[in-house]
C-alpha atoms as a PDB file:
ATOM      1  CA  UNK A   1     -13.350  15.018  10.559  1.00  0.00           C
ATOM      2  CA  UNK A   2     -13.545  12.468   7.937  1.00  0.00           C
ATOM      3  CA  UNK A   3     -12.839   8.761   8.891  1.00  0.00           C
ATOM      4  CA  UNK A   4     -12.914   5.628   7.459  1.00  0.00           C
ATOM      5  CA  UNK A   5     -13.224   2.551   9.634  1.00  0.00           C
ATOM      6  CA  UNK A   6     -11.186  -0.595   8.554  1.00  0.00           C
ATOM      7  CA  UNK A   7     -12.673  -4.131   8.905  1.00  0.00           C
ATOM      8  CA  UNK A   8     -10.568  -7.236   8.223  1.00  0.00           C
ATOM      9  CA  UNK A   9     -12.892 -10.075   7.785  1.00  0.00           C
ATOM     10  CA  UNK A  10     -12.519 -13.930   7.491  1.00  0.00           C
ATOM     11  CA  UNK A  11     -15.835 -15.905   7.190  1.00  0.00           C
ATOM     12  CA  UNK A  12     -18.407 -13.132   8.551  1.00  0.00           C
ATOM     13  CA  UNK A  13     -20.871 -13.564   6.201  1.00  0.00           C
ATOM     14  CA  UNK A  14     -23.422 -13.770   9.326  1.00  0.00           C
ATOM     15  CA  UNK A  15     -22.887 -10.863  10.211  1.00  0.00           C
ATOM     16  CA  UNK A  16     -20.873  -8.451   7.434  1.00  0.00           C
ATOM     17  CA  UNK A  17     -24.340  -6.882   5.768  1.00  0.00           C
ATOM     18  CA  UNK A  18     -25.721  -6.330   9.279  1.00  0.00           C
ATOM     19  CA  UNK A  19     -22.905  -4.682  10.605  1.00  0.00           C
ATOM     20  CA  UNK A  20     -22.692  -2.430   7.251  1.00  0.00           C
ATOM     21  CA  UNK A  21     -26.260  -1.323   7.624  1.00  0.00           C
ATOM     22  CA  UNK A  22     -25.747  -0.551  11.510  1.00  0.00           C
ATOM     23  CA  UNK A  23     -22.780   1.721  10.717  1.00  0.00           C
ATOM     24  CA  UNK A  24     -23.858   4.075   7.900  1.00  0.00           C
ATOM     25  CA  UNK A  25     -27.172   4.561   9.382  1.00  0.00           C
ATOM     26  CA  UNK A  26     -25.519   5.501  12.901  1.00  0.00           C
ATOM     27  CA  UNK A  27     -22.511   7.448  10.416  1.00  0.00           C
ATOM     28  CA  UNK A  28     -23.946   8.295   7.734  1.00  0.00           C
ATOM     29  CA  UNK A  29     -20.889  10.236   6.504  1.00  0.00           C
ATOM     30  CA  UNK A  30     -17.836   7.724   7.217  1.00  0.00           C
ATOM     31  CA  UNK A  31     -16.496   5.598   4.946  1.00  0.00           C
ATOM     32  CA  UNK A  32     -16.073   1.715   5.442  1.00  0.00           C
ATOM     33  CA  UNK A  33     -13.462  -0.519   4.421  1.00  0.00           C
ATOM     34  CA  UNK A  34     -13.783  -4.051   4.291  1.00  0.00           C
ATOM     35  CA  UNK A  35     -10.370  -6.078   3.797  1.00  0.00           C
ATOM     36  CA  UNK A  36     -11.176  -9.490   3.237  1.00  0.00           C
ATOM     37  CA  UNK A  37      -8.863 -12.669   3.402  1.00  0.00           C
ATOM     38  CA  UNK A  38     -10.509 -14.772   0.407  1.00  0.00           C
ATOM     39  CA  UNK A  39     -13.500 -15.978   3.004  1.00  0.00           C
ATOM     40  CA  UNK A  40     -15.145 -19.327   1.341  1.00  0.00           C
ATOM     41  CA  UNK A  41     -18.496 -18.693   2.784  1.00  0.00           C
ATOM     42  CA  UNK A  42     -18.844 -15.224   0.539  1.00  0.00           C
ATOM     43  CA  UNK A  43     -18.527 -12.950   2.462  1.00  0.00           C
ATOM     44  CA  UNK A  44     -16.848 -10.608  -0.299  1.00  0.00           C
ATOM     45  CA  UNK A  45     -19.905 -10.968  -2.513  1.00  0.00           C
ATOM     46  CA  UNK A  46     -22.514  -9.653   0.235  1.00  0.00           C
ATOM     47  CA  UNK A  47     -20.143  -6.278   0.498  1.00  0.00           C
ATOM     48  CA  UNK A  48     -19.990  -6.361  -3.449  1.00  0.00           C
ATOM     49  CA  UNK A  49     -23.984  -6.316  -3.398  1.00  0.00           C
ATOM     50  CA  UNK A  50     -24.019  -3.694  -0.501  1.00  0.00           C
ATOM     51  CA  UNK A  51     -21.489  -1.448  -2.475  1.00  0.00           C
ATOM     52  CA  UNK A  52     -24.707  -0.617  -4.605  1.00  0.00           C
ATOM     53  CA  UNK A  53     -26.702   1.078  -1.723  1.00  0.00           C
ATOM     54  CA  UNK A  54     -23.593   2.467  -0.251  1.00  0.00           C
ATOM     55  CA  UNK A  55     -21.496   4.914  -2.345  1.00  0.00           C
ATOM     56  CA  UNK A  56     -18.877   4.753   0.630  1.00  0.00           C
ATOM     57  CA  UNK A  57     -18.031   1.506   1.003  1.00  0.00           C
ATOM     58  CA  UNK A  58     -14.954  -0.239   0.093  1.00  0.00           C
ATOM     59  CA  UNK A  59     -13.866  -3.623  -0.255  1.00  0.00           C
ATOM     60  CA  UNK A  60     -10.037  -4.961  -0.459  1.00  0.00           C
ATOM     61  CA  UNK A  61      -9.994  -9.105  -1.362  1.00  0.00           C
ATOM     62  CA  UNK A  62      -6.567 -10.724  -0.840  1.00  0.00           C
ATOM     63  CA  UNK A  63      -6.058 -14.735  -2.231  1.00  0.00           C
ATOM     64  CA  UNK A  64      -5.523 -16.302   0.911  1.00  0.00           C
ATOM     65  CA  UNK A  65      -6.068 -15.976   4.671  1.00  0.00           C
ATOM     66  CA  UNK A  66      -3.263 -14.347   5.728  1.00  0.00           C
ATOM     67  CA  UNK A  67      -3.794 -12.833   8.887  1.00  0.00           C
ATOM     68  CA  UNK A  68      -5.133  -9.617  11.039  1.00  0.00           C
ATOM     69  CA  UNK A  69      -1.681  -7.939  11.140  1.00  0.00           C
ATOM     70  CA  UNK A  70      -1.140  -7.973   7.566  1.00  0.00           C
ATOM     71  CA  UNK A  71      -4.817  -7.225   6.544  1.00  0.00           C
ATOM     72  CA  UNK A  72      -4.167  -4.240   8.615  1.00  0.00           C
ATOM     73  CA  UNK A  73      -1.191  -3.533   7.356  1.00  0.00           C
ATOM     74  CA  UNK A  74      -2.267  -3.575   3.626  1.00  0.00           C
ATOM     75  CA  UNK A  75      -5.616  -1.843   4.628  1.00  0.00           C
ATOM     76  CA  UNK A  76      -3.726   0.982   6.314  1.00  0.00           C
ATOM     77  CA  UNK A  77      -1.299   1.295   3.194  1.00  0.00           C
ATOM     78  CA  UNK A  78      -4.007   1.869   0.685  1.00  0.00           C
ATOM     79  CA  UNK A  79      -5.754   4.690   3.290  1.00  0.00           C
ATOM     80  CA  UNK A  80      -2.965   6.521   4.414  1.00  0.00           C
ATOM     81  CA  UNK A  81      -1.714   7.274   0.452  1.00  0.00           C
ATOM     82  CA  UNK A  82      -5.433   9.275   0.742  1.00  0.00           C
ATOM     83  CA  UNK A  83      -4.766  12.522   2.361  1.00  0.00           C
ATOM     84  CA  UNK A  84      -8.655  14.062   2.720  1.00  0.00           C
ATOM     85  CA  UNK A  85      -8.790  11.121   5.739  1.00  0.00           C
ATOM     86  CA  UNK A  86      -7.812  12.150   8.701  1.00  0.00           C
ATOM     87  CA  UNK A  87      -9.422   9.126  11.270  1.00  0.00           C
ATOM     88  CA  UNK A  88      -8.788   5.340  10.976  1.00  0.00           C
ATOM     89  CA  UNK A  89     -11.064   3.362  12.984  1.00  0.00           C
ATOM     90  CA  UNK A  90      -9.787  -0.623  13.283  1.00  0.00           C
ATOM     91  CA  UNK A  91     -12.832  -2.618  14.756  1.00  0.00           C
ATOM     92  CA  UNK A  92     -13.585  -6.502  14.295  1.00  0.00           C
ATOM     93  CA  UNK A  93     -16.635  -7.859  12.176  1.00  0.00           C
ATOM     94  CA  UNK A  94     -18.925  -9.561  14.588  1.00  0.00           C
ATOM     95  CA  UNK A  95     -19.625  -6.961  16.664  1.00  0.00           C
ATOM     96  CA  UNK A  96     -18.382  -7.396  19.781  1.00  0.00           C
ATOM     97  CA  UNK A  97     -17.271  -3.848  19.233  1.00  0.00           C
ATOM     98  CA  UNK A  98     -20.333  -2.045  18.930  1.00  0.00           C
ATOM     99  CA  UNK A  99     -20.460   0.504  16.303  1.00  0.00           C
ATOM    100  CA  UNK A 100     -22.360   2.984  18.715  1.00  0.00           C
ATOM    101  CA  UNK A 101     -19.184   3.300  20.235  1.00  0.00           C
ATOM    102  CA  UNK A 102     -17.549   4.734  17.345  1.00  0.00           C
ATOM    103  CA  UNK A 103     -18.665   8.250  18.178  1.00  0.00           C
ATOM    104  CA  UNK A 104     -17.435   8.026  21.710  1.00  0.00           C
ATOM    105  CA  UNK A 105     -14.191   7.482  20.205  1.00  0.00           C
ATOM    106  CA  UNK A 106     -13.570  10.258  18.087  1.00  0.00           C
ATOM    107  CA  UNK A 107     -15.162  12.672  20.307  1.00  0.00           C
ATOM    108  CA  UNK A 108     -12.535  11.427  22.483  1.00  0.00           C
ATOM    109  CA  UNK A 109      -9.984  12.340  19.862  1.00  0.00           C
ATOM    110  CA  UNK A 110     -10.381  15.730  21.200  1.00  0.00           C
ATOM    111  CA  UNK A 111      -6.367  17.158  22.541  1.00  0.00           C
ATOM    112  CA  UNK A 112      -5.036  13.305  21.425  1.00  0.00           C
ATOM    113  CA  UNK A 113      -4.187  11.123  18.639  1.00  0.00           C
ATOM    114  CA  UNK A 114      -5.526   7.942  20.170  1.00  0.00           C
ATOM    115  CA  UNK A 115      -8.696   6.717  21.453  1.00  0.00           C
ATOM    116  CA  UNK A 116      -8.450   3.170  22.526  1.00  0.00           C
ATOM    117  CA  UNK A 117     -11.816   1.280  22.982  1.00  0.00           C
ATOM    118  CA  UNK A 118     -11.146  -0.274  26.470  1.00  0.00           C
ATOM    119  CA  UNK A 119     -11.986  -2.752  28.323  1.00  0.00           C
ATOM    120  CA  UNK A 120     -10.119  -2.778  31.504  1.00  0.00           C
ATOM    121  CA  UNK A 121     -10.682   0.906  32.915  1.00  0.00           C
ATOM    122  CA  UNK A 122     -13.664   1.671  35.397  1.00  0.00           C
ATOM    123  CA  UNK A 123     -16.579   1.285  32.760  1.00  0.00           C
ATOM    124  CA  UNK A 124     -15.609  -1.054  30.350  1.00  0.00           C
ATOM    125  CA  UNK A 125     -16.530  -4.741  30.511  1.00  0.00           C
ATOM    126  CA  UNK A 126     -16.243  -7.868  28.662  1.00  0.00           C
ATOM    127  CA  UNK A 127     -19.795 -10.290  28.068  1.00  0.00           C
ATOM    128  CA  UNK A 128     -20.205 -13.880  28.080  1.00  0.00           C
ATOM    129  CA  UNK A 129     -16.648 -14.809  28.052  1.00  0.00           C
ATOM    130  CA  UNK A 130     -15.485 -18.158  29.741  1.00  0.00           C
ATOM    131  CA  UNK A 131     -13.600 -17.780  32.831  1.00  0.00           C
ATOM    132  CA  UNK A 132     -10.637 -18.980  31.799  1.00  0.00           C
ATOM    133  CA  UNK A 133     -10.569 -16.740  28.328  1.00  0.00           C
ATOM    134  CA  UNK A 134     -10.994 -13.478  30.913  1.00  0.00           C
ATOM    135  CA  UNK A 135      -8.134 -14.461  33.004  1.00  0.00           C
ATOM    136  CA  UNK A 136      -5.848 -15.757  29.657  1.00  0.00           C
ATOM    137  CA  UNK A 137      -6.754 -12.082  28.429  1.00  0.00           C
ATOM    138  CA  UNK A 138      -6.302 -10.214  31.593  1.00  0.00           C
ATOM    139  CA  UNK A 139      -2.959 -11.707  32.450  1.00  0.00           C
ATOM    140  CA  UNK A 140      -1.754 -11.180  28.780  1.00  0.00           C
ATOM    141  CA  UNK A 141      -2.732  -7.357  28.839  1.00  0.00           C
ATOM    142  CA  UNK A 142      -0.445  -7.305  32.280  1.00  0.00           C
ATOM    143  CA  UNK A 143       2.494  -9.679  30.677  1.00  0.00           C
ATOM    144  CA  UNK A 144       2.939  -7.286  27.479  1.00  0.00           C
ATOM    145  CA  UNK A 145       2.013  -3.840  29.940  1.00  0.00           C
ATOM    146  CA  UNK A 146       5.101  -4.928  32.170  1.00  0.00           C
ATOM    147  CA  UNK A 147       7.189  -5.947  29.403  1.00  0.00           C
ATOM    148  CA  UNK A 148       6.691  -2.827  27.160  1.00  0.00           C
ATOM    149  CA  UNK A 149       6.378  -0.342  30.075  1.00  0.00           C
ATOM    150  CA  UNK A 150       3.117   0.821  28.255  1.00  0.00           C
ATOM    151  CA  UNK A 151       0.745   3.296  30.077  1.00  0.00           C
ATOM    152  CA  UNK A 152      -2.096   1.474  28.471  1.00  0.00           C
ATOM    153  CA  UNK A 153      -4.669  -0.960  30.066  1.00  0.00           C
ATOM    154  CA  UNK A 154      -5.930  -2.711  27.117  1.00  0.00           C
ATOM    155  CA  UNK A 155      -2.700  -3.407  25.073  1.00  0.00           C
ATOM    156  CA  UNK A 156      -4.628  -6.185  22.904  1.00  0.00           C
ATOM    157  CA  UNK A 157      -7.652  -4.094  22.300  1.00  0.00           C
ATOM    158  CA  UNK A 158      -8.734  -3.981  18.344  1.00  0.00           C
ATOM    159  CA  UNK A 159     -11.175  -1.189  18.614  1.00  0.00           C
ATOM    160  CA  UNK A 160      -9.439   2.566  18.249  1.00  0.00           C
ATOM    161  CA  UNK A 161      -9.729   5.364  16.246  1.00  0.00           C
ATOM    162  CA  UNK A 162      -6.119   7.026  15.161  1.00  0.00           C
ATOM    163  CA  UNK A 163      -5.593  10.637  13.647  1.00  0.00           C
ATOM    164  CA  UNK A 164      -3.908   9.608  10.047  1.00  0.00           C
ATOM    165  CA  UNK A 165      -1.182  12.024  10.908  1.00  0.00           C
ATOM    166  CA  UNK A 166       0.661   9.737  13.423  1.00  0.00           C
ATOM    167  CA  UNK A 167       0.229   6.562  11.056  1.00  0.00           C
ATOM    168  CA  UNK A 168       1.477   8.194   8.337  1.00  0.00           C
ATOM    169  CA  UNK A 169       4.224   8.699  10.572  1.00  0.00           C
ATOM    170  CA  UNK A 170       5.015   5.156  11.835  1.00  0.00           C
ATOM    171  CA  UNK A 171       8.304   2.764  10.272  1.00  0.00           C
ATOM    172  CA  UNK A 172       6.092   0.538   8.538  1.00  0.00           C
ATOM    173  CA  UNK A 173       8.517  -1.273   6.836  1.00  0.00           C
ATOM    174  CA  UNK A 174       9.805  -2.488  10.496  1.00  0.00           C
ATOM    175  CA  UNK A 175       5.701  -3.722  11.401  1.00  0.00           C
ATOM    176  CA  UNK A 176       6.087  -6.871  10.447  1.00  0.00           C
ATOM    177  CA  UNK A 177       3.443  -9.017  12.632  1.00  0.00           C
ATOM    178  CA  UNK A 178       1.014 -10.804  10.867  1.00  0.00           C
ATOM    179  CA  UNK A 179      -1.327 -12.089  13.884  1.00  0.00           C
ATOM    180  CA  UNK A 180      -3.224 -10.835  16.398  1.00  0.00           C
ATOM    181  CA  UNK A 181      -0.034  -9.124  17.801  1.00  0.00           C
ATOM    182  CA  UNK A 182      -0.149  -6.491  15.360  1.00  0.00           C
ATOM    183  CA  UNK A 183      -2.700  -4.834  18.275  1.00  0.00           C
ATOM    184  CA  UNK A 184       0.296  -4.905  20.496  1.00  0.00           C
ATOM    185  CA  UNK A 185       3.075  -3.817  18.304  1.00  0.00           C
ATOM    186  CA  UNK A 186       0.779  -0.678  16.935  1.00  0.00           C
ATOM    187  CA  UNK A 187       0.133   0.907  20.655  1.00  0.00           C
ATOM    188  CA  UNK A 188       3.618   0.322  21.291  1.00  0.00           C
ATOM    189  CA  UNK A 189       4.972   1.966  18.226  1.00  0.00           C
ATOM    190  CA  UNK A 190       2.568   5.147  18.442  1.00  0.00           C
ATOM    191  CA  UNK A 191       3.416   5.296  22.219  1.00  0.00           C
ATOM    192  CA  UNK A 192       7.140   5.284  20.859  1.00  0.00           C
ATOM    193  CA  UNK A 193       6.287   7.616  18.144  1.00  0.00           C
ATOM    194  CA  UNK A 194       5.073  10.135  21.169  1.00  0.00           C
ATOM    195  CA  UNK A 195       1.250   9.892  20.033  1.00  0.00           C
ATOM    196  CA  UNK A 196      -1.132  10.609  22.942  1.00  0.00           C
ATOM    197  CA  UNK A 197      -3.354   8.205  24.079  1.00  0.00           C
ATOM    198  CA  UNK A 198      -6.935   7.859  25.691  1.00  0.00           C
ATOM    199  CA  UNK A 199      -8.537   4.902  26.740  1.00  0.00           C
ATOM    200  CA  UNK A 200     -12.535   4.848  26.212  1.00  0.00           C
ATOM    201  CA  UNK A 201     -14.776   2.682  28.241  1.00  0.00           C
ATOM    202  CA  UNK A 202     -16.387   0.156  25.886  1.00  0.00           C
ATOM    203  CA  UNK A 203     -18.381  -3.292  26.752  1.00  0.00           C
ATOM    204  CA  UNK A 204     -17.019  -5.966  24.637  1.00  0.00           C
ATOM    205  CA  UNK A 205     -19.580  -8.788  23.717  1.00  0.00           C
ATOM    206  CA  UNK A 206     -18.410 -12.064  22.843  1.00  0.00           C
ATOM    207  CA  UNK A 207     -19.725 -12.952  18.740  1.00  0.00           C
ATOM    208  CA  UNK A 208     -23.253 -14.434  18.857  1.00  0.00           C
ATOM    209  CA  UNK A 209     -22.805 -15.574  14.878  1.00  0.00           C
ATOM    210  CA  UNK A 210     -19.838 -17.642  12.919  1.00  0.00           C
ATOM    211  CA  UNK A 211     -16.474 -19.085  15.490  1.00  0.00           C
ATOM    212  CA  UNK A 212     -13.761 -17.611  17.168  1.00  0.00           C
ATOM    213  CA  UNK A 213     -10.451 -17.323  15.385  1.00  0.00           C
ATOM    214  CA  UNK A 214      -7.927 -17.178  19.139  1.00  0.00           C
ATOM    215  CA  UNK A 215      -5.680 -20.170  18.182  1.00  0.00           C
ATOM    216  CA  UNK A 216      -2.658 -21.550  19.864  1.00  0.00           C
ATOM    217  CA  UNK A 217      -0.482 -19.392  17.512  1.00  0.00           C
ATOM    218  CA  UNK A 218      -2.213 -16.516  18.862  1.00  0.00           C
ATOM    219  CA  UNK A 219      -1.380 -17.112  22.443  1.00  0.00           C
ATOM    220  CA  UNK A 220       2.187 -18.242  21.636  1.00  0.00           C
ATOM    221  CA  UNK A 221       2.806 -14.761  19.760  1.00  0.00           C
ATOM    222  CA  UNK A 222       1.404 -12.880  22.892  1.00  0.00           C
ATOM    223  CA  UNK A 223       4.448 -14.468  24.800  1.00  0.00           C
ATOM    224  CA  UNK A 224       7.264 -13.377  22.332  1.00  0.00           C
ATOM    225  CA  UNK A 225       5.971 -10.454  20.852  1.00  0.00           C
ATOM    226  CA  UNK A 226       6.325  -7.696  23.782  1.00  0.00           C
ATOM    227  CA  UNK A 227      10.138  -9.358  24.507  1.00  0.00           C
ATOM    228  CA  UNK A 228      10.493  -8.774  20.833  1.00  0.00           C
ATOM    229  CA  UNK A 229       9.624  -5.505  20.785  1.00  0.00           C
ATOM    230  CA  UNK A 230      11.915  -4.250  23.414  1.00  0.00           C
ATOM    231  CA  UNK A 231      14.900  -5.529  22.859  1.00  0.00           C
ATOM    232  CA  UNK A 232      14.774  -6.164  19.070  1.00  0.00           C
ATOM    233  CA  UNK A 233      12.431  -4.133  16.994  1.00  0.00           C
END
């Protein structure tokens, strides 16, 4: 099946041209796009060079920093107007979602239209995170699970791959969350759409290179978001 995994990137010029390499010589035949929010340490330019050794990577720059849910949201408009792709794989930059795992997700594709990279099912772990950011993260995976009624441990996970199909589906115009949310609000609108899900043990490892973007904003939109969704969206 041919897939393209998506990349939204802010400031990853530690890792960007490592993380390229890793993929196309583990996946040789997807295709990469990188979606990146005007980063100020250049990390556009080292995809720009890397776009000369690899014929299948892409590279969207916006003119400001204007969050994961809209990166994704623009990244998934320009693939889903493609109809010879067929996967979207959503993964973060600094790999704490190891791109190994990628094939372990669309094998488990197989009789669904979701494969979530998980974290909280037997199998999956999360490395070298602070106590208090694994119980801020459990608790808000159980807070937005209650809430949405959603048979899905790892609500916030970033690491899936999708069949096009059921994107192409979703009410876009009514995905409107710009932050970190936008995780949240996609599972719940494929689970509404009827997509099928599978959850895929993967071991999430906290960056080694370049900061953390969880913010205050990030944790206040994890409150209101799943209320949101239920009653309002």
């Amino acid at each position: 099946m041919r897939a393209i995994a998506i990349i939204p990137t802010y400031n990853e010029v530690a890792n960007i041209a490592r993380l390229v390499r890793e993929l196309f010589s583990r996946h040789p035949d997807i295709h990469v796009l990188v979606i990146d929010d005007a980063s100020p340490d250049g990390t556009a330019n080292i995809v720009k060079h890397l776009q000369g050794r690899y014929r299948r990577l892409e590279l969207l720059e916006r003119p400001a920093k204007l969050g994961l849910g809209s990166a994704y949201r623009e990244a998934f408009q320009s693939v889903l107007n493609r109809p010879e792709i067929e996967v979207v794989v959503t993964m973060d930059a600094d790999f704490s979602h190891e791109p190994k795992a990628i094939a372990d997700l669309l094998e488990a594709l197989a009789g669904v239209e979701v494969a979530i990279g998980s974290r909280y099912i037997p199998g999956g772990a999360v490395n070298r995170w602070p106590l208090r950011r694994r119980l801020l993260s459990r608790f808000a995976n159980w807070y937005a699970r209650t809430i949405l009624r959603a048979p899905v441990r790892d609500l916030t996970a970033g690491y899936h791959a999708i069949r096009a199909a059921v994107l192409r589906n979703l009410p876009w115009a009514r995905i409107r969350t710009d932050g970190y949310g936008f995780l949240i609000e996609l599972k719940w609108r494929l689970i509404a759409s009827g997509a099928r899900m599978r959850e895929v043990p993967i071991v999430f490892t906290e960056r080694r290179r370049g900061a953390s973007k969880l913010s205050r904003s990030t944790i206040w939109e994890a409150v209101w978001l799943p209320w949101h969704l239920r009653f309002r969206a």
